[in-house]
N, C-alpha and C. Protein backbone atom coordinates (compact mmCIF):
# COMPACT_ATOMS: atom_id res chain seq x y z
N UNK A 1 3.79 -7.16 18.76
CA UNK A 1 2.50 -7.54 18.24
C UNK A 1 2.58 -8.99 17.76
N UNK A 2 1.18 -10.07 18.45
CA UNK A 2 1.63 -11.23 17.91
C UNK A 2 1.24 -11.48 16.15
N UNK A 3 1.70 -12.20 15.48
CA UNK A 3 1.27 -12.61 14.49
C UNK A 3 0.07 -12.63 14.03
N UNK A 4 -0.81 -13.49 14.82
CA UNK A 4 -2.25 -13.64 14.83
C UNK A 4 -3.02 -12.18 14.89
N UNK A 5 -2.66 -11.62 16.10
CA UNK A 5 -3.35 -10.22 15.81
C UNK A 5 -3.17 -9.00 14.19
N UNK A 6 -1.97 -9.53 13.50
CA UNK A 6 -1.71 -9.26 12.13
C UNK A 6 -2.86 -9.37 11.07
N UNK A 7 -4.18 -8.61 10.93
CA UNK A 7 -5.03 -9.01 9.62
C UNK A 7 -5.22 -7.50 8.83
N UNK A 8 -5.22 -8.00 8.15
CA UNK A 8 -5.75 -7.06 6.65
C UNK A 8 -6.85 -6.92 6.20
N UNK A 9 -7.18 -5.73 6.31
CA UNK A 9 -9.07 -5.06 6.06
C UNK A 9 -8.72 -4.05 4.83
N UNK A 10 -10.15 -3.89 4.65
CA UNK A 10 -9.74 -2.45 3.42
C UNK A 10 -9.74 -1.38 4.08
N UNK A 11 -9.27 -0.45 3.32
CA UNK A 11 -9.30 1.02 3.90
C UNK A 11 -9.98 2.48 3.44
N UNK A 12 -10.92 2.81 3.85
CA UNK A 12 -11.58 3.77 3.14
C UNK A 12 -10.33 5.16 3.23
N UNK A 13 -10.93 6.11 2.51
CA UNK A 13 -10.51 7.60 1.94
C UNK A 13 -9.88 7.97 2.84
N UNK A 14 -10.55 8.29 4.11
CA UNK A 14 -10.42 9.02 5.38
C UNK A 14 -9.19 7.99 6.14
N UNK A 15 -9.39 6.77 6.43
CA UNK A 15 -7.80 6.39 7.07
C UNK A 15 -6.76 6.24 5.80
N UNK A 16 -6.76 6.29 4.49
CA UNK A 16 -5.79 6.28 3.64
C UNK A 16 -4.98 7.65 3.63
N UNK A 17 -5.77 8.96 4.14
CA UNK A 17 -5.06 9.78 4.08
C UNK A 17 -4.00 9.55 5.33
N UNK A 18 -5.41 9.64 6.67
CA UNK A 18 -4.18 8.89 8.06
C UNK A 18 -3.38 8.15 8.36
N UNK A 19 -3.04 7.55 7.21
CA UNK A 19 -1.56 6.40 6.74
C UNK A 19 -0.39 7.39 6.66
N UNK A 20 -0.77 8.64 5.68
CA UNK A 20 0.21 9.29 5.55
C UNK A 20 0.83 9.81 6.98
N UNK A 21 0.70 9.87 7.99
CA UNK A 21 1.19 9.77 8.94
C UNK A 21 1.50 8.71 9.88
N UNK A 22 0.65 7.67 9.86
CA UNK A 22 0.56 6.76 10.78
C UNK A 22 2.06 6.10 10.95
N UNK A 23 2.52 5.91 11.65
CA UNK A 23 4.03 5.44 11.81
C UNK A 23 3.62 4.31 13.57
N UNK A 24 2.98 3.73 13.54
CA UNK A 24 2.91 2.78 14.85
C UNK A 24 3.47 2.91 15.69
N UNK A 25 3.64 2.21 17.26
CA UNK A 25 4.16 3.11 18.46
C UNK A 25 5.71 4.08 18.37
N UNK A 26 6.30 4.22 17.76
CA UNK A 26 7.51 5.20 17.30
C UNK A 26 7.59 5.83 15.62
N UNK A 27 8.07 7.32 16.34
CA UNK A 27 7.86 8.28 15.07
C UNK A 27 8.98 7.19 13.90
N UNK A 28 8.44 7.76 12.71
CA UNK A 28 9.04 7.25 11.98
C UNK A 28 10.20 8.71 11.36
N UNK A 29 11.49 8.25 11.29
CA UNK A 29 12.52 9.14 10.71
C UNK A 29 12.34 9.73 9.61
N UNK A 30 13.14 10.74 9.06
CA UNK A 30 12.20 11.56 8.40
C UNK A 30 13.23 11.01 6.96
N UNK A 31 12.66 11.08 5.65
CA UNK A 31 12.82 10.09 4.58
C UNK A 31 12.07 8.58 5.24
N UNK A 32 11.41 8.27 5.56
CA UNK A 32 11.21 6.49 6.10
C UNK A 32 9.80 6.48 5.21
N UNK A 33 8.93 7.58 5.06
CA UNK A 33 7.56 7.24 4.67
C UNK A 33 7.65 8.05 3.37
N UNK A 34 6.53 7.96 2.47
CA UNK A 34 6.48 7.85 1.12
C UNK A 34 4.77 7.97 0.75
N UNK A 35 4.85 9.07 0.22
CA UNK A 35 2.69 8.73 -0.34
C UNK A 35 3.03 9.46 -2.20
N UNK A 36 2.38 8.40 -2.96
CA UNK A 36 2.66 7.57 -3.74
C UNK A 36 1.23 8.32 -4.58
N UNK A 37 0.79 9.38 -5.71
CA UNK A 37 -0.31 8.67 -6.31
C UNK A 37 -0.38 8.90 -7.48
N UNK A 38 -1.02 7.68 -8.62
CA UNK A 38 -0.53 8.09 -9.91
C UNK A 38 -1.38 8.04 -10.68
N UNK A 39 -2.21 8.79 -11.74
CA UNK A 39 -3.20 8.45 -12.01
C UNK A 39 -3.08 8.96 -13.67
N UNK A 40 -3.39 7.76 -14.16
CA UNK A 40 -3.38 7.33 -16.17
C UNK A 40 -4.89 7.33 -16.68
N UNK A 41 -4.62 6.92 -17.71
CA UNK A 41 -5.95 6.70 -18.59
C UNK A 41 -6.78 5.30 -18.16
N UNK A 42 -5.88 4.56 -17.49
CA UNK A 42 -5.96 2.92 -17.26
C UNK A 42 -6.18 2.78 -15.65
N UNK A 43 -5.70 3.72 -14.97
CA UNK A 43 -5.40 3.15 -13.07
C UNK A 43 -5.60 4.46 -12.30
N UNK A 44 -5.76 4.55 -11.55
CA UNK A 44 -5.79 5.20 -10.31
C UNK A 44 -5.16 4.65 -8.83
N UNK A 45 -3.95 5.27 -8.98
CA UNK A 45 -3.44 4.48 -7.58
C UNK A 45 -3.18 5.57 -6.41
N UNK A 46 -3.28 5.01 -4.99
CA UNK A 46 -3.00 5.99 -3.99
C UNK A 46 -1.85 4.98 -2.49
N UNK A 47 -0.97 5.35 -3.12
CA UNK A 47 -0.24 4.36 -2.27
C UNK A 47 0.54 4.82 -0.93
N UNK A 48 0.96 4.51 0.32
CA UNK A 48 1.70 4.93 0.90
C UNK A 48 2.36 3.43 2.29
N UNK A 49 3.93 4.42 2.01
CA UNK A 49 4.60 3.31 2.44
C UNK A 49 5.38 4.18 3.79
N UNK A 50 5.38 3.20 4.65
CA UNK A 50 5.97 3.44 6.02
C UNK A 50 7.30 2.70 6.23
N UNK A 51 8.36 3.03 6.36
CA UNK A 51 9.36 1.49 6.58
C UNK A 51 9.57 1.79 8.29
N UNK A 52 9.11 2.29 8.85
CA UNK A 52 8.47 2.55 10.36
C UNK A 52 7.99 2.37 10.58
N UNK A 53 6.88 0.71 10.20
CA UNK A 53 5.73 0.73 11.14
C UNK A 53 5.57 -0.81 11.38
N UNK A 54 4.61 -1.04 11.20
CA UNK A 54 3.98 -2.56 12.26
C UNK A 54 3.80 -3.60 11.49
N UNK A 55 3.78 -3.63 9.83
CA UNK A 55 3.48 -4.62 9.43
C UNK A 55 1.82 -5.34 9.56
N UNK A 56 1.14 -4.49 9.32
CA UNK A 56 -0.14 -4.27 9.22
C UNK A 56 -0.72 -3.43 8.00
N UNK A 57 -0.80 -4.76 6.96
CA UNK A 57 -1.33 -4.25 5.75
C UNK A 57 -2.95 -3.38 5.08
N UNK A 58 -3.31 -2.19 4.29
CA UNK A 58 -4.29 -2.11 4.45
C UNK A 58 -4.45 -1.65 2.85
N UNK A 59 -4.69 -2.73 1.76
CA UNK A 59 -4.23 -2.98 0.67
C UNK A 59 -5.94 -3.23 -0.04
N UNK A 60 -6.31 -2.82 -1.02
CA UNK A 60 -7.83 -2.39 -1.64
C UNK A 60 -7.33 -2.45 -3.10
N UNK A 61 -7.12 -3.32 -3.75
CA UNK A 61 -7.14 -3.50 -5.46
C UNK A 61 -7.96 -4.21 -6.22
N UNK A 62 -8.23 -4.07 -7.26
CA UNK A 62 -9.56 -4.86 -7.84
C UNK A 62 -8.38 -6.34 -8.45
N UNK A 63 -7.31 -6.80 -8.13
CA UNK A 63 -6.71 -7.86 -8.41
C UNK A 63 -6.57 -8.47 -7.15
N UNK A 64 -7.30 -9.67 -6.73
CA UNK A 64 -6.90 -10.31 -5.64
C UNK A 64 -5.65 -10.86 -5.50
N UNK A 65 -4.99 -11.28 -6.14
CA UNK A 65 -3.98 -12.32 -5.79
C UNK A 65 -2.77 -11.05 -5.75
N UNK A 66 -2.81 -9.91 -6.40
CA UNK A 66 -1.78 -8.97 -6.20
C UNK A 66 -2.31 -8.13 -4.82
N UNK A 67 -3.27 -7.88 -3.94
CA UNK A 67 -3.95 -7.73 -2.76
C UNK A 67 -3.25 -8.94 -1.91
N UNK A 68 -3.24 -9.99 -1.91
CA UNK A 68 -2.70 -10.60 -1.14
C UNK A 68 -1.52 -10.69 -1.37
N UNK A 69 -0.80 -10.50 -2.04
CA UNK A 69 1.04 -10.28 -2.12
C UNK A 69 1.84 -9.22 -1.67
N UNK A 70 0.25 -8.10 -1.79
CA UNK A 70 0.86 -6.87 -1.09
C UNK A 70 1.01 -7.24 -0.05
N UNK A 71 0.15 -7.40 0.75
CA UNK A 71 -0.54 -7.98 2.32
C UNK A 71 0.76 -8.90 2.33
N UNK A 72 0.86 -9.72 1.79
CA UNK A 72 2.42 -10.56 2.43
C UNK A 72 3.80 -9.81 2.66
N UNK A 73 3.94 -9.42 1.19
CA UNK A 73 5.36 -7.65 1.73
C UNK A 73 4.98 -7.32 2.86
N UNK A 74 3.55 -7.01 3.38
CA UNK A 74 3.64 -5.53 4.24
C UNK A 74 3.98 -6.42 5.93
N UNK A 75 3.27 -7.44 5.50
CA UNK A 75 3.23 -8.08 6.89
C UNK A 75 4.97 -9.04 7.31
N UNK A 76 5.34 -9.49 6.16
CA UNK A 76 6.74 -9.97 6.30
C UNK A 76 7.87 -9.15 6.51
N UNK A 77 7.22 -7.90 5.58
CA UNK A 77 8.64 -7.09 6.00
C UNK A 77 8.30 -6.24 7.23
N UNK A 78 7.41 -6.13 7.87
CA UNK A 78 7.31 -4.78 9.08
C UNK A 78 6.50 -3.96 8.38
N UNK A 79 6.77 -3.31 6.75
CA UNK A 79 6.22 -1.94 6.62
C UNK A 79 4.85 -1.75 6.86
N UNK A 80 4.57 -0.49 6.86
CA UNK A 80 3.16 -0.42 7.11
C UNK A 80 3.09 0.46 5.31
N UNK A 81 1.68 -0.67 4.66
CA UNK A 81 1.72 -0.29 3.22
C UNK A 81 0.19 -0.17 3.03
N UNK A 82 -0.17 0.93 2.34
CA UNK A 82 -1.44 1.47 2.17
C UNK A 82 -1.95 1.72 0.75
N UNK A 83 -2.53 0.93 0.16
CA UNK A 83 -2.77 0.86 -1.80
C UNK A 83 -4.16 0.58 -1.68
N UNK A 84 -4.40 1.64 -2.37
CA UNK A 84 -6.04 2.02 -2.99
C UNK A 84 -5.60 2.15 -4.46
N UNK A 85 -6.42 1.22 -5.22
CA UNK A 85 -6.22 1.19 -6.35
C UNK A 85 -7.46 0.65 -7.36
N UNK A 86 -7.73 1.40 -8.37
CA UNK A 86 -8.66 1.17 -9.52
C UNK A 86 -8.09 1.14 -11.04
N UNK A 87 -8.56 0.15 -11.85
CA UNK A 87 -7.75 0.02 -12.99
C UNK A 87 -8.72 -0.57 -13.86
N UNK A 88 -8.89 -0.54 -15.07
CA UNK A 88 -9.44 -0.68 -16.51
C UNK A 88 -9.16 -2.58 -16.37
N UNK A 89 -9.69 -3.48 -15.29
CA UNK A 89 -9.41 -4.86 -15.40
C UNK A 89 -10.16 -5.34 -16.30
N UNK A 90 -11.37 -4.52 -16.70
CA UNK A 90 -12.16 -5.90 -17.77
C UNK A 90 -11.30 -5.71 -18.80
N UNK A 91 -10.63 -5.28 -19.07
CA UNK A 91 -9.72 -5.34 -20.02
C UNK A 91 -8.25 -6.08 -19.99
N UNK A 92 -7.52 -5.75 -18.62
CA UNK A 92 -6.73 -6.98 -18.18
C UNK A 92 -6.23 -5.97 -17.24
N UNK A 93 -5.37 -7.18 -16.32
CA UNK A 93 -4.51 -6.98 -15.19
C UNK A 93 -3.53 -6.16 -15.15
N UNK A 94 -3.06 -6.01 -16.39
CA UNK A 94 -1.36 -6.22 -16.18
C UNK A 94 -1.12 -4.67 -16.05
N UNK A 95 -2.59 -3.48 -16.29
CA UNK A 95 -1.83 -2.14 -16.42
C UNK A 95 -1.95 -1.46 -14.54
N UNK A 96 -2.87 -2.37 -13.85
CA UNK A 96 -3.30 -1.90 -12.51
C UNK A 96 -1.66 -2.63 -11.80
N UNK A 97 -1.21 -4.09 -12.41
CA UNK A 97 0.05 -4.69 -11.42
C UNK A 97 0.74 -3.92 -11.67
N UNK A 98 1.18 -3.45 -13.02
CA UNK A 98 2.29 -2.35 -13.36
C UNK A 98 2.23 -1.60 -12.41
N UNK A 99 1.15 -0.21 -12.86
CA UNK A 99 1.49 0.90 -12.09
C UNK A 99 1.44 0.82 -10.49
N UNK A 100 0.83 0.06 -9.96
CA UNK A 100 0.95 -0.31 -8.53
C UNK A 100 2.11 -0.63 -8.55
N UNK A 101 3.27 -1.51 -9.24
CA UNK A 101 4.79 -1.58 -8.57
C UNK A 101 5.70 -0.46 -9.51
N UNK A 102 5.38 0.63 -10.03
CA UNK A 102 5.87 1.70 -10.40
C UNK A 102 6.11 2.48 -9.13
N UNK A 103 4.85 2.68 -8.55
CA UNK A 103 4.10 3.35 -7.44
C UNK A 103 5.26 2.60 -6.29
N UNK A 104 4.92 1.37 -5.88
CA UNK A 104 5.83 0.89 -4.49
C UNK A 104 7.44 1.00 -5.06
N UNK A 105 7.91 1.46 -6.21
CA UNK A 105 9.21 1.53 -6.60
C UNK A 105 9.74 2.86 -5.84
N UNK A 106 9.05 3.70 -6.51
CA UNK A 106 9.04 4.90 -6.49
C UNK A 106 8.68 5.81 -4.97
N UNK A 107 8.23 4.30 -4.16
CA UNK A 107 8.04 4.84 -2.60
C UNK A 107 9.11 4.14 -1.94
N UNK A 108 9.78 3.43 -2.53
CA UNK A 108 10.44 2.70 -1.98
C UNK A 108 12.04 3.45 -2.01
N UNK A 109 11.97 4.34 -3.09
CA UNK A 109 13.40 5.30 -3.79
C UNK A 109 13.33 6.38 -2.81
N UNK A 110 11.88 6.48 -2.14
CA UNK A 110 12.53 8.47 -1.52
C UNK A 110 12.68 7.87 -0.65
């Protein structure tokens, strides 16, 4: 896949669940994928990670600049990474960046 054809859209409900399988033209081994969801008083996250797939990010957070960093992991490293996420921001950032890299820790461990 060239580079250029590489972009990042959001992802509604219905393909976030089809992440949990999606593994791009070869199955992905079994431990390789990871679905992720954690939900506080502060965030709602729904994450899932492929280390089998294409590097085609499909990343939805109410923090842009942590949306585009995901989108850089997913696309630099290969994985295919899927984060739907809502968080208490008028209040601040820092509890939606947290639990979102709790979440990719913790997909990243199984």
């Amino acid at each position: 896949m060239k580079r250029e054809d590489r972009k990042a859209r959001t992802l509604s409900t219905e393909e976030m669940a089809e992440m949990v399988s999606l593994s791009g033209k070869r199955p992905a081994p079994s431990g390789r994928k990871a679905e992720i969801k954690r939900k506080t008083k502060e965030t709602d996250i729904h994450l899932v990670l492929n280390l089998e797939g294409t590097g085609i990010p499909h990343v939805q957070t109410p923090v842009p600049f942590l949306s585009h960093m995901l989108e850089a992991f997913s696309k630099h490293s290969g994985f295919d990474l899927a984060v739907k996420a809502a968080g208490d921001t008028h209040v601040d950032d820092h509890h939606t960046v947290e639990d979102i890299g709790i979440c990719l820790g913790q997909a990243l461990d199984k």
